[in-house]
N, C-alpha and C. Protein backbone atom coordinates (compact mmCIF):
# COMPACT_ATOMS: atom_id res chain seq x y z
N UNK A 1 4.51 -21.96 -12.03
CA UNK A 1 3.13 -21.84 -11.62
C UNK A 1 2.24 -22.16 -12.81
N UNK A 2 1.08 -23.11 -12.52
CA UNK A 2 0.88 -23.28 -13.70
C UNK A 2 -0.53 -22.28 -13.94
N UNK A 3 -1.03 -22.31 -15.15
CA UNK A 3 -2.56 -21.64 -14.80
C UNK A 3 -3.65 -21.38 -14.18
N UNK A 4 -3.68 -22.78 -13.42
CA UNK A 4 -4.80 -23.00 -12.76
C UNK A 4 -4.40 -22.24 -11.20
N UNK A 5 -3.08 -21.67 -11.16
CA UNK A 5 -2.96 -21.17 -9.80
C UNK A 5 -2.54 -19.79 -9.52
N UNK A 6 -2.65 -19.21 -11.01
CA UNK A 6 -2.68 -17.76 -10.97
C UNK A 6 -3.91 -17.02 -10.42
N UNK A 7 -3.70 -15.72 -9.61
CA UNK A 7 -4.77 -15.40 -8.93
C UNK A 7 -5.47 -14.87 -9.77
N UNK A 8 -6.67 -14.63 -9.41
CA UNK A 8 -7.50 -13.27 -10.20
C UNK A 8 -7.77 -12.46 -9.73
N UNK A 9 -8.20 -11.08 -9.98
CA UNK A 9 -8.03 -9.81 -9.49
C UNK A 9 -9.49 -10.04 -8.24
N UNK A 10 -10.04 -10.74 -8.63
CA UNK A 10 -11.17 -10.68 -7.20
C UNK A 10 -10.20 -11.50 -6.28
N UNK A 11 -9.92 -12.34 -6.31
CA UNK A 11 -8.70 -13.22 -5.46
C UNK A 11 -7.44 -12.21 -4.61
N UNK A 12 -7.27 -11.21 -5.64
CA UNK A 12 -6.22 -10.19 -4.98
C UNK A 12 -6.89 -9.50 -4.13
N UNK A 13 -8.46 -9.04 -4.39
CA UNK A 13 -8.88 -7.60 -3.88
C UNK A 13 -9.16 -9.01 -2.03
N UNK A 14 -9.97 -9.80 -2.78
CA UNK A 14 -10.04 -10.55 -1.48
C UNK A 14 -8.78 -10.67 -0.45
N UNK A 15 -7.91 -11.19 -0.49
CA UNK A 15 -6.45 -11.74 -0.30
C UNK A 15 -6.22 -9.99 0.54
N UNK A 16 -6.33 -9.11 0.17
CA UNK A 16 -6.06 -8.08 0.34
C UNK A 16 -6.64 -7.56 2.01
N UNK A 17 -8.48 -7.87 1.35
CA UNK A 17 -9.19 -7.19 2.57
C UNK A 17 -8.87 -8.16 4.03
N UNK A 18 -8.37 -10.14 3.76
CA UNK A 18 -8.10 -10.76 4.81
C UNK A 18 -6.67 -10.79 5.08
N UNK A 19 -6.36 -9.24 4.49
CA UNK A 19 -4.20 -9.86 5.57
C UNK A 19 -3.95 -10.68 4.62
N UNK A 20 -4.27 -11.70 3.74
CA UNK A 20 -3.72 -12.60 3.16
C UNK A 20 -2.44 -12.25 1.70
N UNK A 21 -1.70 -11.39 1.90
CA UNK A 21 -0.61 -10.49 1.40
C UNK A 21 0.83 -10.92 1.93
N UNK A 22 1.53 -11.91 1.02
CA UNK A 22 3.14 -12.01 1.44
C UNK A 22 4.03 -11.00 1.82
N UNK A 23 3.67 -9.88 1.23
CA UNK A 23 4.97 -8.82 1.95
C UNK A 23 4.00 -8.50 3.26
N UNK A 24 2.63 -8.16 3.75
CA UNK A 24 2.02 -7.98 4.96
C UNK A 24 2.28 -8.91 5.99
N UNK A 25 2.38 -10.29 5.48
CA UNK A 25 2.73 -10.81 6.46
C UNK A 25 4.55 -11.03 6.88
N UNK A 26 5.29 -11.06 5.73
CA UNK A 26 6.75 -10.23 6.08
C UNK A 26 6.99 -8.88 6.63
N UNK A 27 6.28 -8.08 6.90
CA UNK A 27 7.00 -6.72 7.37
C UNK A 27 5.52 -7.27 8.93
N UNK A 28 4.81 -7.58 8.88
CA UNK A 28 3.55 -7.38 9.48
C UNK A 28 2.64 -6.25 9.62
N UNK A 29 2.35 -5.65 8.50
CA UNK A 29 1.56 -4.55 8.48
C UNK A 29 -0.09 -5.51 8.11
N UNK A 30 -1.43 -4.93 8.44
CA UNK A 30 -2.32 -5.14 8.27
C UNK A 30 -3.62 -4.16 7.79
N UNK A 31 -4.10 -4.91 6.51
CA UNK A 31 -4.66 -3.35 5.58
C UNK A 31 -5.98 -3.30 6.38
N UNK A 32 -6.81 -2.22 6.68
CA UNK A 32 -8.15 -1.89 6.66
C UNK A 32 -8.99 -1.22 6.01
N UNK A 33 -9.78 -0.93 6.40
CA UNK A 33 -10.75 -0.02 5.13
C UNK A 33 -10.56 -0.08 4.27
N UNK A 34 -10.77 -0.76 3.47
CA UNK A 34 -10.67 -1.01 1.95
C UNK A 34 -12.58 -0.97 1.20
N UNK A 35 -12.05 0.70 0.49
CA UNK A 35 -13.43 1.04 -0.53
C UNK A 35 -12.89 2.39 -1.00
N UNK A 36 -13.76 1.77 -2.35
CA UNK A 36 -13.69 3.11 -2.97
C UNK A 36 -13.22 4.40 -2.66
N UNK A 37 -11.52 3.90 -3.12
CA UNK A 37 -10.39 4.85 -3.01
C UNK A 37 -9.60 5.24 -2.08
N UNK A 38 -10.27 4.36 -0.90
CA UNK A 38 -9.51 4.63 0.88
C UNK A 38 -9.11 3.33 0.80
N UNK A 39 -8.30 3.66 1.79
CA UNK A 39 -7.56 2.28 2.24
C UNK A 39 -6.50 2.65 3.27
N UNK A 40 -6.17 1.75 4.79
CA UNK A 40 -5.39 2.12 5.69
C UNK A 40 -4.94 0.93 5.54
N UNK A 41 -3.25 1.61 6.14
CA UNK A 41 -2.26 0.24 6.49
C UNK A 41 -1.85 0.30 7.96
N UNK A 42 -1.92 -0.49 8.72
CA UNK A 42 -1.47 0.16 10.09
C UNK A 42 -0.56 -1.35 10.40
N UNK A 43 0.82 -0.67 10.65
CA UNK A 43 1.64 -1.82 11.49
C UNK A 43 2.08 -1.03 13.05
N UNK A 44 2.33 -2.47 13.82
CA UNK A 44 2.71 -1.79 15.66
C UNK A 44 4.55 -2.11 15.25
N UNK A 45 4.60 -1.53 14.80
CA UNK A 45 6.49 -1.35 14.62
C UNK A 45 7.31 -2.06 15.67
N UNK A 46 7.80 -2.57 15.34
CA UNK A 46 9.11 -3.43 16.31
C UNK A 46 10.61 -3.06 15.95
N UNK A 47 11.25 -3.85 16.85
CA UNK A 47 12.82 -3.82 16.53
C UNK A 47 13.06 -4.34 15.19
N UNK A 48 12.42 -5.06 15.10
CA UNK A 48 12.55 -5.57 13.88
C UNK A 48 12.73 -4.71 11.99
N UNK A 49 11.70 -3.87 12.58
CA UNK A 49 12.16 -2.83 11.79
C UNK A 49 12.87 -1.41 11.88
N UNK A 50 13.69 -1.56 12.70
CA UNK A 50 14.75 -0.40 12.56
C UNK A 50 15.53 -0.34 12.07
N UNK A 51 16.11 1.34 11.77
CA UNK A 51 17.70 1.19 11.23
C UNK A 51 18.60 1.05 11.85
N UNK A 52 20.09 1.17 11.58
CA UNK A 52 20.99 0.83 12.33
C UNK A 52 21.06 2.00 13.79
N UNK A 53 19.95 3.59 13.24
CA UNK A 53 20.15 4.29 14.28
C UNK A 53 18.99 4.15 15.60
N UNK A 54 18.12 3.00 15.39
CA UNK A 54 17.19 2.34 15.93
C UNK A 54 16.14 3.13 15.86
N UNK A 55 15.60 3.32 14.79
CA UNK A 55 14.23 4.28 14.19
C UNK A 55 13.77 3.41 12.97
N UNK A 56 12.31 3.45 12.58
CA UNK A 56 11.87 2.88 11.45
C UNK A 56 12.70 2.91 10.33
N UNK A 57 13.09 1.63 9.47
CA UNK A 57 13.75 2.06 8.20
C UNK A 57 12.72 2.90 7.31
N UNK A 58 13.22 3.41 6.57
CA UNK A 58 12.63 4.25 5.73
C UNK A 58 11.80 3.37 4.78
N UNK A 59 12.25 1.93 4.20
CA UNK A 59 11.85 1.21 3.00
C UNK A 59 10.55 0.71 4.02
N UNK A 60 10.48 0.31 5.61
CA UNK A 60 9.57 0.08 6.06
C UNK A 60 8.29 0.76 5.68
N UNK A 61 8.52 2.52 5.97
CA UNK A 61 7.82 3.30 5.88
C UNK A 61 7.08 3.46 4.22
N UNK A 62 7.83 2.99 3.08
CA UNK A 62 8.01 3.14 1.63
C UNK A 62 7.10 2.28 1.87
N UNK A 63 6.97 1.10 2.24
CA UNK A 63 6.29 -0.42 2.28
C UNK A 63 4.34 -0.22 2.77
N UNK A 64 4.63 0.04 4.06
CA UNK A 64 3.26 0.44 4.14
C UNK A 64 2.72 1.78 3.10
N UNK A 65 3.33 2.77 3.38
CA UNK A 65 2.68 3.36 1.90
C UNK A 65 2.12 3.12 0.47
N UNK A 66 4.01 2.25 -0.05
CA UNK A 66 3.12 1.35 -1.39
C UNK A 66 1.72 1.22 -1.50
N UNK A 67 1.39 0.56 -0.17
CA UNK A 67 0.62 -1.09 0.13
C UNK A 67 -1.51 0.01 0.16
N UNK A 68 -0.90 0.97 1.01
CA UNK A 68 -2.07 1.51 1.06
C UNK A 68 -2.76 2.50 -0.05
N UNK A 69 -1.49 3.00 -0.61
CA UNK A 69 -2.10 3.52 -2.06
C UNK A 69 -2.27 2.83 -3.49
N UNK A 70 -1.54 1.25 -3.73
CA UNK A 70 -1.87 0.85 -3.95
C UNK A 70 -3.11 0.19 -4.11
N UNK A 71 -3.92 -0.48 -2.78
CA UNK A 71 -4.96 -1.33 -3.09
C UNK A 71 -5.85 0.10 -2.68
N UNK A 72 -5.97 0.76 -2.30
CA UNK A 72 -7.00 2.15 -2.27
C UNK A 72 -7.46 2.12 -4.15
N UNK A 73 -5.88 2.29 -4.66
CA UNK A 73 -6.13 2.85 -6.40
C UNK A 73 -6.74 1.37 -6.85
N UNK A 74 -6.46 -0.02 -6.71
CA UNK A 74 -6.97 -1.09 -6.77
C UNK A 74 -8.75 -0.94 -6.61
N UNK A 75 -9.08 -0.90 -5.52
CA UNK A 75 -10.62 -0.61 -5.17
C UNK A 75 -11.29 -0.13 -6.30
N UNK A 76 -10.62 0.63 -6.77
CA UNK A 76 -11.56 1.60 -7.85
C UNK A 76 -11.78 1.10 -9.00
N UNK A 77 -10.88 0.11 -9.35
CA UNK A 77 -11.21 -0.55 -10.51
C UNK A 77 -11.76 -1.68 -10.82
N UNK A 78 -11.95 -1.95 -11.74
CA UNK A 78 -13.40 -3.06 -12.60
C UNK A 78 -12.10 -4.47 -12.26
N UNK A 79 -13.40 -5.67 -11.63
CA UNK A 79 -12.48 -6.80 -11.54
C UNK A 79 -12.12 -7.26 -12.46
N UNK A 80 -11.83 -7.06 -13.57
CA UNK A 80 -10.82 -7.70 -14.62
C UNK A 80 -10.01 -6.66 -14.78
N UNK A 81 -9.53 -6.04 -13.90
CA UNK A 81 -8.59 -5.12 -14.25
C UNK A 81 -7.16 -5.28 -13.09
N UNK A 82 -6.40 -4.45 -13.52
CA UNK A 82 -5.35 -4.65 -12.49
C UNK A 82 -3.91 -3.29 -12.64
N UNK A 83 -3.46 -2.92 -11.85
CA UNK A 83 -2.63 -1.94 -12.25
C UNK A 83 -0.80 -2.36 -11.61
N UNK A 84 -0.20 -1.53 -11.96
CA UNK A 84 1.28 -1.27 -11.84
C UNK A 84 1.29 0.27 -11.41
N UNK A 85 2.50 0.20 -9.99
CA UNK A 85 3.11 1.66 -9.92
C UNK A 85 3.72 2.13 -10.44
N UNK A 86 4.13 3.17 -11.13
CA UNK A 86 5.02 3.43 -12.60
C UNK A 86 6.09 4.40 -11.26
N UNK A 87 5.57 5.11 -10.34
CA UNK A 87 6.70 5.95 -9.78
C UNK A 87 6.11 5.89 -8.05
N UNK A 88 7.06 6.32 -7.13
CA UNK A 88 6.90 6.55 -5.81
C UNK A 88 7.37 7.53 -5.06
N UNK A 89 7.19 8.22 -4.79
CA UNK A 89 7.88 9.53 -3.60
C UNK A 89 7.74 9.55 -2.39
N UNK A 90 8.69 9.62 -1.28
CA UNK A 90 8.75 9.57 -0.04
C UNK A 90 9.53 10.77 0.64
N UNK A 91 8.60 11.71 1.31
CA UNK A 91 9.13 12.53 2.45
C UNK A 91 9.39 12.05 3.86
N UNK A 92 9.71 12.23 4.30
CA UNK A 92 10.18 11.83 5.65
C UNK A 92 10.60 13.22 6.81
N UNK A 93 9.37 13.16 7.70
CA UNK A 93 8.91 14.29 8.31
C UNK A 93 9.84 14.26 9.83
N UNK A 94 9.83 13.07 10.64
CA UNK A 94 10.29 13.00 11.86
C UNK A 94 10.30 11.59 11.88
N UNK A 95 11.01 10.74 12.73
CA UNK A 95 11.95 9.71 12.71
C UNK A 95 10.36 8.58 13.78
N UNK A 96 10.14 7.48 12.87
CA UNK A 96 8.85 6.40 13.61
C UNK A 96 9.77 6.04 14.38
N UNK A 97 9.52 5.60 15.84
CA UNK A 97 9.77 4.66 16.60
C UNK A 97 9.50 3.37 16.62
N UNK A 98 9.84 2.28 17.31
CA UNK A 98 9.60 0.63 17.05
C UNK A 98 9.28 0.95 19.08
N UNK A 99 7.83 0.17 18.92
CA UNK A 99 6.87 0.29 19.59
C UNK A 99 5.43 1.09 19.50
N UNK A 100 5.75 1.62 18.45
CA UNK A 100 4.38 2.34 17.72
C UNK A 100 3.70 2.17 17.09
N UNK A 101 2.61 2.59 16.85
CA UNK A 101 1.37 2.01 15.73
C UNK A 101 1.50 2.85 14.57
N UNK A 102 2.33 2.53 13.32
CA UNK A 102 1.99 3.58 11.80
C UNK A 102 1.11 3.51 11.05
N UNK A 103 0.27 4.69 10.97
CA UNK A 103 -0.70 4.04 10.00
C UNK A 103 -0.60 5.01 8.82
N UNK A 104 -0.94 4.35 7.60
CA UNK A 104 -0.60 4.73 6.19
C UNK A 104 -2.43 5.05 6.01
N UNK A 105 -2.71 6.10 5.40
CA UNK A 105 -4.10 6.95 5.11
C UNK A 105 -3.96 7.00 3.47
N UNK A 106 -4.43 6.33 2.67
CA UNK A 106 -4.21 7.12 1.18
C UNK A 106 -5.95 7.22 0.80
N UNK A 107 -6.02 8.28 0.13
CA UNK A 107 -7.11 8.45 -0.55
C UNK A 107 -6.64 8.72 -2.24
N UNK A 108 -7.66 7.95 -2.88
CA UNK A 108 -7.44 8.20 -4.45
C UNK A 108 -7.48 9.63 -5.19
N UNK A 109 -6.92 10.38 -5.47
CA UNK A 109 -6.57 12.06 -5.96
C UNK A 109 -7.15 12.11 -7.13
N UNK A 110 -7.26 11.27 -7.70
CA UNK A 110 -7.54 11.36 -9.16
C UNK A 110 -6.54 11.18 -10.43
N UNK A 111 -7.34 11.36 -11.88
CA UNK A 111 -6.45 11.17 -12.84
C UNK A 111 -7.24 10.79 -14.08
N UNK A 112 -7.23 10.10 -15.08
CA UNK A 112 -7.37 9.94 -15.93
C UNK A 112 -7.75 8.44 -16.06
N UNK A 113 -8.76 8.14 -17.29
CA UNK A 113 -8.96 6.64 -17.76
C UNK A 113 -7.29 5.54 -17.48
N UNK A 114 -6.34 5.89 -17.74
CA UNK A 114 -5.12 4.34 -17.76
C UNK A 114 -4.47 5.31 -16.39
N UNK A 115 -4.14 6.13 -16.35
CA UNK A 115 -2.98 6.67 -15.30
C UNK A 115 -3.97 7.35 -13.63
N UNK A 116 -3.41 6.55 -12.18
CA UNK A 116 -4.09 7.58 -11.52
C UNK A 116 -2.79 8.43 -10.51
N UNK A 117 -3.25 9.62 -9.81
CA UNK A 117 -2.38 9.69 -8.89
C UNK A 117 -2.71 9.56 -7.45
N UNK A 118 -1.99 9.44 -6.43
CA UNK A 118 -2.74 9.00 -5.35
C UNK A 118 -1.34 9.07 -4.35
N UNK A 119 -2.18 9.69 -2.83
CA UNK A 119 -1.25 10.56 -1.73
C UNK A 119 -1.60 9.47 -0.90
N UNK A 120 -0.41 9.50 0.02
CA UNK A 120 -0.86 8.75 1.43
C UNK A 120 -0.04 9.80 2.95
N UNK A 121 -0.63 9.60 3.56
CA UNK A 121 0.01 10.25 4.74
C UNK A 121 0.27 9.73 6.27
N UNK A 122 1.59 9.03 6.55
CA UNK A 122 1.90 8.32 7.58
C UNK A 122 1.85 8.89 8.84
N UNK A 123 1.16 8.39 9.87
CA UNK A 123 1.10 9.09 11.24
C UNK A 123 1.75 8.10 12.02
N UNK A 124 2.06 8.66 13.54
CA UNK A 124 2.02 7.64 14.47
C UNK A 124 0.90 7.42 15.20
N UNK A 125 0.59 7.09 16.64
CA UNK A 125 -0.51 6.60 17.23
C UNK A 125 -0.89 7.85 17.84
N UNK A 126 -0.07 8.77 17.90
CA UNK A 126 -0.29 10.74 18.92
C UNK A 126 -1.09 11.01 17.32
N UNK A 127 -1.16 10.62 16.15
CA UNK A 127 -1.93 11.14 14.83
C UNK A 127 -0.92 12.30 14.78
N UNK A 128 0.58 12.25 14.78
CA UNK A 128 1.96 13.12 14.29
C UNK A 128 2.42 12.83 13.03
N UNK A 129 2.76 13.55 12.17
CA UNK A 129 3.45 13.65 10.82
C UNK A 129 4.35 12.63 10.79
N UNK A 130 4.90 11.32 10.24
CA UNK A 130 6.15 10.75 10.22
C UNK A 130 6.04 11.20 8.76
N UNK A 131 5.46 10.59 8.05
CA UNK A 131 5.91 10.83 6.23
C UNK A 131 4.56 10.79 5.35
N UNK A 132 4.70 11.39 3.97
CA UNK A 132 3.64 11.62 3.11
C UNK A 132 4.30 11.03 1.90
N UNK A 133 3.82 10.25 1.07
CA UNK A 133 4.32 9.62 -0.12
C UNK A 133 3.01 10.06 -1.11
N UNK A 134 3.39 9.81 -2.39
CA UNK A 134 2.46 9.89 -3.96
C UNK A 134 3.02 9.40 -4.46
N UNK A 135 2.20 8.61 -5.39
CA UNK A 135 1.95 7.36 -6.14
C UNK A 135 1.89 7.57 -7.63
N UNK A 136 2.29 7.18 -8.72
CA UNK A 136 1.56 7.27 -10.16
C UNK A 136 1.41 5.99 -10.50
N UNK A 137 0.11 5.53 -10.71
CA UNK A 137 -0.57 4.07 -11.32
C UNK A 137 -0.72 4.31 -12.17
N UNK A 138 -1.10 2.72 -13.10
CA UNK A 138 -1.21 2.54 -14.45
C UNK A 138 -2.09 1.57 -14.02
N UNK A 139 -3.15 1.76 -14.46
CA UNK A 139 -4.08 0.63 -14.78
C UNK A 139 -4.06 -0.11 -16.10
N UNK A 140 -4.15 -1.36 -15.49
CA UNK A 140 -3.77 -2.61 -16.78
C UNK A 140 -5.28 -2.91 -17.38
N UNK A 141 -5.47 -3.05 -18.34
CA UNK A 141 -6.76 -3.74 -18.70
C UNK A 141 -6.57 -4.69 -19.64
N UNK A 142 -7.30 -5.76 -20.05
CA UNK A 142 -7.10 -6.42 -21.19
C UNK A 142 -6.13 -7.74 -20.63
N UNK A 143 -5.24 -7.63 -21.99
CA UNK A 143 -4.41 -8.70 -22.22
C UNK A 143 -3.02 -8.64 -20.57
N UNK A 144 -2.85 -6.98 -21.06
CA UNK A 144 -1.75 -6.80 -19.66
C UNK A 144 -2.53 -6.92 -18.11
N UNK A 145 -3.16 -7.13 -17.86
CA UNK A 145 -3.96 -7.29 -16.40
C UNK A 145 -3.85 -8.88 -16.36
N UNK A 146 -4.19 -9.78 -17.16
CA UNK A 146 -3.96 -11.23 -17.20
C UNK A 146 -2.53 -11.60 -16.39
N UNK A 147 -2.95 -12.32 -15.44
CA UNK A 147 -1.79 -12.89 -14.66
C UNK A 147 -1.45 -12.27 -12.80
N UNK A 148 -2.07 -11.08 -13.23
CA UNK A 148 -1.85 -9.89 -12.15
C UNK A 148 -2.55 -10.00 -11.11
């Protein structure tokens, strides 16, 4: 890739708010609300993503979470900036179905100038518990945000 086709962080936040996201359009999840510190992910689950016991895979569920506490903690920061997840946690409350709508809720929790932390909480379309994940970011600034 050469320079001229690396994105920039307004390019990401954009790319972001239109679906325009390679793993979104591989799993098919689609982000909404995107501001200051919110952000939803909502996919209509298919066969496609089940496990072998025909229930959401779990990495599905890991996936939209990432995705929504990620660009939520994204929002908040200055466009020359950019961050990395340093850690992830996933509970898993009751088993998603494929035919359902999941939607991933994260709001930004807080934290500090380089590090934030940040919750998300997966429902189905009844607004039922499937799973709750937390996040620890690192915001990049400078030289390490270049490229990102």
């Amino acid at each position: 890739m050469s320079t001229q086709e690396i994105p920039s962080q307004a390019d990401f936040r954009e790319r972001a708010k239109t679906n325009d996201v390679p793993i979104a359009r591989l799993i098919g999840f689609e982000v909404k609300d995107i501001a200051g510190g919110r952000a939803t992910v909502v996919l209509a689950a298919g066969p496609q993503h089940a496990n072998p016991m025909g229930t959401l895979h779990g990495g599905i569920l890991c996936d939209i979470a990432d995705a929504a506490m990620g660009i939520a903690f994204a929002s908040t920061l200055a466009p020359d900036e950019s961050f990395t997840t340093v850690e992830l946690k996933i509970n898993f409350f009751r088993p998603g179905l494929a035919g359902t709508t999941q939607s991933g809720r994260k709001r930004s929790c807080g934290g500090g100038h380089t590090i934030g932390y940040v919750e998300c909480t997966i429902t189905d379309e009844e607004n039922r518990l499937i799973a709750k994940a937390a996040s620890t970011c690192m915001a990049l600034r400078g030289q390490k945000a270049e490229g990102r």
